[in-house]
C-alpha atoms as a PDB file:
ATOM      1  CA  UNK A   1      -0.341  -1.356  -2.048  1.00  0.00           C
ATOM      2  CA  UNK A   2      -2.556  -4.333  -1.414  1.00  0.00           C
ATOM      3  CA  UNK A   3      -4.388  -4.891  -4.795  1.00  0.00           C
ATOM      4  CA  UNK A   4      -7.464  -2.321  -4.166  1.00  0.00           C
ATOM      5  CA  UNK A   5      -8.960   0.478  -6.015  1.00  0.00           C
ATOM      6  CA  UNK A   6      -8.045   3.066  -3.643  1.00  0.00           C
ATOM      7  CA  UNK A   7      -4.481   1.740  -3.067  1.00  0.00           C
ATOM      8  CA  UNK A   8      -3.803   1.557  -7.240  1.00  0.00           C
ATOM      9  CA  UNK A   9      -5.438   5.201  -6.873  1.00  0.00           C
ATOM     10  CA  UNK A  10      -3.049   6.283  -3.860  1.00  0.00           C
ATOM     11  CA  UNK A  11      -0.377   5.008  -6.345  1.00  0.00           C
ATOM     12  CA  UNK A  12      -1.345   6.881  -9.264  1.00  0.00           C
ATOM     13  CA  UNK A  13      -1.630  10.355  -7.102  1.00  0.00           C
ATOM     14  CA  UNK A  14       2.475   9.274  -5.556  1.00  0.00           C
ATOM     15  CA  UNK A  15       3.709   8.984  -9.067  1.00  0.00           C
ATOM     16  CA  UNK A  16       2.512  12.162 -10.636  1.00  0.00           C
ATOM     17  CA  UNK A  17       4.286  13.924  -7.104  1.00  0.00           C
ATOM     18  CA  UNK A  18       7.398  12.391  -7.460  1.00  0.00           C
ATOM     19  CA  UNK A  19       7.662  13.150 -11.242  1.00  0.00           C
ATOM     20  CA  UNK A  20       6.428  16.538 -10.823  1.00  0.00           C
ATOM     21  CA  UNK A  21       9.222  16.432  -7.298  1.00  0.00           C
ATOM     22  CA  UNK A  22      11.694  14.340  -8.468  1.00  0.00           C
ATOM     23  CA  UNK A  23      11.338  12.449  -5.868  1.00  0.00           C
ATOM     24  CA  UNK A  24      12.234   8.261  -5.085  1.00  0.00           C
ATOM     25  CA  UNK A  25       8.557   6.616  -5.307  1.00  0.00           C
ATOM     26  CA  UNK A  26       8.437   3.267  -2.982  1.00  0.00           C
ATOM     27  CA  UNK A  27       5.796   0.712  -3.483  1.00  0.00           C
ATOM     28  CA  UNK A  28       5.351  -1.188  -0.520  1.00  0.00           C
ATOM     29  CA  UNK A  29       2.750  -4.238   0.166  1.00  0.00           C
ATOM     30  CA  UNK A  30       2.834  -5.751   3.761  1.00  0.00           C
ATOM     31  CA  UNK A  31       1.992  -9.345   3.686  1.00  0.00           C
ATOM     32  CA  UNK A  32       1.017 -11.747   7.026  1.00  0.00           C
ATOM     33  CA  UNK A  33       0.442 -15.444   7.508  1.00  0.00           C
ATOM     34  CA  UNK A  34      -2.666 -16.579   7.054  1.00  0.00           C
ATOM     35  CA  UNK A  35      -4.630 -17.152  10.729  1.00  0.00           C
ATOM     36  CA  UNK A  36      -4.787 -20.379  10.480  1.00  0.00           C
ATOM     37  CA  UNK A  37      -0.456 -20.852  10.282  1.00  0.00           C
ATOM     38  CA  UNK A  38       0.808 -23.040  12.601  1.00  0.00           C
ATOM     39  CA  UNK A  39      -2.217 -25.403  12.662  1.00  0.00           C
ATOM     40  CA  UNK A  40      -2.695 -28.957  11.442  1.00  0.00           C
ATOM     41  CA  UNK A  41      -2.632 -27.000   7.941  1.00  0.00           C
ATOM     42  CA  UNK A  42      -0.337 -27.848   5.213  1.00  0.00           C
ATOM     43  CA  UNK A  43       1.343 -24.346   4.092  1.00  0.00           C
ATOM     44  CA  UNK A  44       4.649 -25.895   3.302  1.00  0.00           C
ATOM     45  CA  UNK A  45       4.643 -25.313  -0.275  1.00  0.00           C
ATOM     46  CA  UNK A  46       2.835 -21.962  -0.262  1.00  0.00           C
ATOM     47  CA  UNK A  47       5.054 -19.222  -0.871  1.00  0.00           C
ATOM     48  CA  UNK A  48       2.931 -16.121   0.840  1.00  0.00           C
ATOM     49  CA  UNK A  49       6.198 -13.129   0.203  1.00  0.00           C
ATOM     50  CA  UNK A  50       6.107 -14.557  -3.512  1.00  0.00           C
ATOM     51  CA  UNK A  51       2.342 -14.107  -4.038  1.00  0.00           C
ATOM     52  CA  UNK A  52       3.041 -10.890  -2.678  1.00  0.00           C
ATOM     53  CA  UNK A  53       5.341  -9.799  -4.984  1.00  0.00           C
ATOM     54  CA  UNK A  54       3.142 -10.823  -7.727  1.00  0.00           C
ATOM     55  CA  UNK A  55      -0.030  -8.951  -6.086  1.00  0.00           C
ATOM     56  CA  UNK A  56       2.264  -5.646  -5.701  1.00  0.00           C
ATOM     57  CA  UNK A  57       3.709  -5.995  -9.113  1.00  0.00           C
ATOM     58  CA  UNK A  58       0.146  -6.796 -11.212  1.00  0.00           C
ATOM     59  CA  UNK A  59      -0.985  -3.615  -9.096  1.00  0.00           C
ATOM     60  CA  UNK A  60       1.813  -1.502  -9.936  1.00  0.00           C
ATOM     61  CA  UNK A  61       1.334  -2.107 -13.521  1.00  0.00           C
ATOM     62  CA  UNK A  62      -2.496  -2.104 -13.219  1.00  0.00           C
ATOM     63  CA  UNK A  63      -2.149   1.506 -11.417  1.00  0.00           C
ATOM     64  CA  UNK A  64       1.196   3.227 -13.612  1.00  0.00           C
ATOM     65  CA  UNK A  65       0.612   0.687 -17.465  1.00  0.00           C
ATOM     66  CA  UNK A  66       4.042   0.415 -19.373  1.00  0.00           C
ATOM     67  CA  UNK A  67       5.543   3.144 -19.082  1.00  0.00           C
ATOM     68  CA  UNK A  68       5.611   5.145 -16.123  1.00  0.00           C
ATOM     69  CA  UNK A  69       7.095   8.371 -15.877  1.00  0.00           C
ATOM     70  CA  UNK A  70       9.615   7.943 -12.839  1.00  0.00           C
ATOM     71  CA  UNK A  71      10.968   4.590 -11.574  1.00  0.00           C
ATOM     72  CA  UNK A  72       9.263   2.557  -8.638  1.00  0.00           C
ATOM     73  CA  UNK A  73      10.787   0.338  -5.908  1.00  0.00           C
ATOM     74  CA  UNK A  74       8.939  -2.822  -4.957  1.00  0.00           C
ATOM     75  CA  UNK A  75       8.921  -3.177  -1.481  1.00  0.00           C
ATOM     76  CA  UNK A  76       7.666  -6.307  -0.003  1.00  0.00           C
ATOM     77  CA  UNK A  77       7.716  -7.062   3.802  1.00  0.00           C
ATOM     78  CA  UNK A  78       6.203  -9.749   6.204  1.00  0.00           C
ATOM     79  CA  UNK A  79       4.500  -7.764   8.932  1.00  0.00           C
ATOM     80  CA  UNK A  80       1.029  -5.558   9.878  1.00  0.00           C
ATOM     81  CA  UNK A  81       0.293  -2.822   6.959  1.00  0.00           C
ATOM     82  CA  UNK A  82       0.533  -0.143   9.833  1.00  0.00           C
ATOM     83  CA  UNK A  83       4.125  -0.460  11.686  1.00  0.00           C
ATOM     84  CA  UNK A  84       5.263  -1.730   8.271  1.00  0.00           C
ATOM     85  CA  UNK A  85       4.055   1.730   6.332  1.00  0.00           C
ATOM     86  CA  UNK A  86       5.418   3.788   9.883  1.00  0.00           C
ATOM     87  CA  UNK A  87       8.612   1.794   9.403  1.00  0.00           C
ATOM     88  CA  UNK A  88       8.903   2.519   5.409  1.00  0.00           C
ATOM     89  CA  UNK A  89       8.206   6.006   6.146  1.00  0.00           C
ATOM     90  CA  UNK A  90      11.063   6.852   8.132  1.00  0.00           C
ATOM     91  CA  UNK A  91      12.886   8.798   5.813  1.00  0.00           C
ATOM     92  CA  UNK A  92      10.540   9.977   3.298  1.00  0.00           C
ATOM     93  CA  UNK A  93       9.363  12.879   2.498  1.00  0.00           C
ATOM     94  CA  UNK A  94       5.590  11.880   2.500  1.00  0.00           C
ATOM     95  CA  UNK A  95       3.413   8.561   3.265  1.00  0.00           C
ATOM     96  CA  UNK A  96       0.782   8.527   0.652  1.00  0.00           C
ATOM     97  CA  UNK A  97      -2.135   5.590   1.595  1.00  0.00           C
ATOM     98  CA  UNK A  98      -5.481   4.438   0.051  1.00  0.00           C
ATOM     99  CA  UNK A  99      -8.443   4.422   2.032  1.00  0.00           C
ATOM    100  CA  UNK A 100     -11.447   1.614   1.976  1.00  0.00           C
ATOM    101  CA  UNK A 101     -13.963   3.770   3.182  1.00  0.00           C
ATOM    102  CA  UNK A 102     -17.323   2.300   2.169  1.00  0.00           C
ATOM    103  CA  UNK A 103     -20.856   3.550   1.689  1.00  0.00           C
ATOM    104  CA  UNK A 104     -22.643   6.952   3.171  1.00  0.00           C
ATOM    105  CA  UNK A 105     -21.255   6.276   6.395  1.00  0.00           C
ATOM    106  CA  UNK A 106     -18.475   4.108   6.305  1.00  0.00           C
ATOM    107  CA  UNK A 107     -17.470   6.595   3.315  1.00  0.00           C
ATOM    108  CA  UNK A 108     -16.741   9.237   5.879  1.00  0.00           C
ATOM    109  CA  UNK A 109     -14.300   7.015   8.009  1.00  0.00           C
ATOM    110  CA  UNK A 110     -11.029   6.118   7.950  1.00  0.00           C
ATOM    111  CA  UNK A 111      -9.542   2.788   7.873  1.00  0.00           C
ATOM    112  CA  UNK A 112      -7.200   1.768  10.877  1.00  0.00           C
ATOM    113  CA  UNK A 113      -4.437   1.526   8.813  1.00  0.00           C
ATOM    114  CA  UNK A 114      -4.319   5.085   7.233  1.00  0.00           C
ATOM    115  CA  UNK A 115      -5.850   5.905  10.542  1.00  0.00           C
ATOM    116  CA  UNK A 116      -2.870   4.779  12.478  1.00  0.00           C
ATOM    117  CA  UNK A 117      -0.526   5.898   9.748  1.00  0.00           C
ATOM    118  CA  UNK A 118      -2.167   9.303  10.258  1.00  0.00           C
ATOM    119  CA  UNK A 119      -1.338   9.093  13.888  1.00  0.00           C
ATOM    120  CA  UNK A 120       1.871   7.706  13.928  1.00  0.00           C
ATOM    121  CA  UNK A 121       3.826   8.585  10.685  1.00  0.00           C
ATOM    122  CA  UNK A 122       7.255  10.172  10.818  1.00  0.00           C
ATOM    123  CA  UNK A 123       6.200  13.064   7.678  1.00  0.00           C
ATOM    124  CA  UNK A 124       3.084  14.037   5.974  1.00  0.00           C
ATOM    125  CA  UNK A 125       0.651  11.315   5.286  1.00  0.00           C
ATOM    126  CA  UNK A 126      -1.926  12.045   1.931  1.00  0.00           C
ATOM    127  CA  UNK A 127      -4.888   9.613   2.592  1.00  0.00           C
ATOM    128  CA  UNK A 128      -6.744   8.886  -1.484  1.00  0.00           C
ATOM    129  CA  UNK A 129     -10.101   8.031  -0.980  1.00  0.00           C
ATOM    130  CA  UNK A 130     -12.053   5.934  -3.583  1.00  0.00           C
ATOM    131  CA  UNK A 131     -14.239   7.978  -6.235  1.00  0.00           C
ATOM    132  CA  UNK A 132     -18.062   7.565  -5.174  1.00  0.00           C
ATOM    133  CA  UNK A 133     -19.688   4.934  -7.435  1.00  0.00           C
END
């Protein structure tokens, strides 16, 4: 999850499979420092995992309302959405991910993220692409 369309979409699809599967559903949102950590910048009273959480858990409620049909873990973690996706996927059954494809060409692309998840992933990935507008 990382607040998009395509990701609250990718959510959406995960939930109807594991109430229809009975399986455990995982929400996960990778998070990184900013670029500019480490500098002459101030970030000492910026809690980036907790501004996270609230990004994964406004998105989970955006994508599933009220009541959802099967429970959800909220998974937060500090890293690079890839190896932390390939990490979280380790023992699951399948690694569903959003795409941000974009436009008439773009569209047809994959991002590097579900690209590399594609690539690298321990079980079946299921890549949601974004409606056209």
């Amino acid at each position: 999850m990382d607040g998009s369309a395509s990701s609250e979409q990718a959510l959406r699809w995960a939930a109807r499979q594991a109430e229809l599967t009975g399986a455990p559903l995982r929400a996960v949102l990778a998070w990184q420092l900013p670029p500019g950590y480490g500098m002459p910048v101030d970030f000492s009273d910026t809690d980036f995992e907790g501004q996270a959480r609230q990004v994964l858990e406004s998105s989970v409620a955006e994508a599933l309302g009220e009541h959802r049909g099967t429970d959800v873990v909220l998974r937060v973690v500090q890293g690079h959405p890839a190896p932390v996706l390939i990490e979280e996927a380790r023992n699951a059954g399948l690694l569903v991910v959003g795409s941000h494809g974009r436009g008439a060409f773009t569209g047809m692309l994959l991002g590097s993220v579900s690209g590399h998840c594609v690539h690298h992933a321990p079980c079946p990935v299921l890549i949601v692409r974004e409606p056209p507008s």
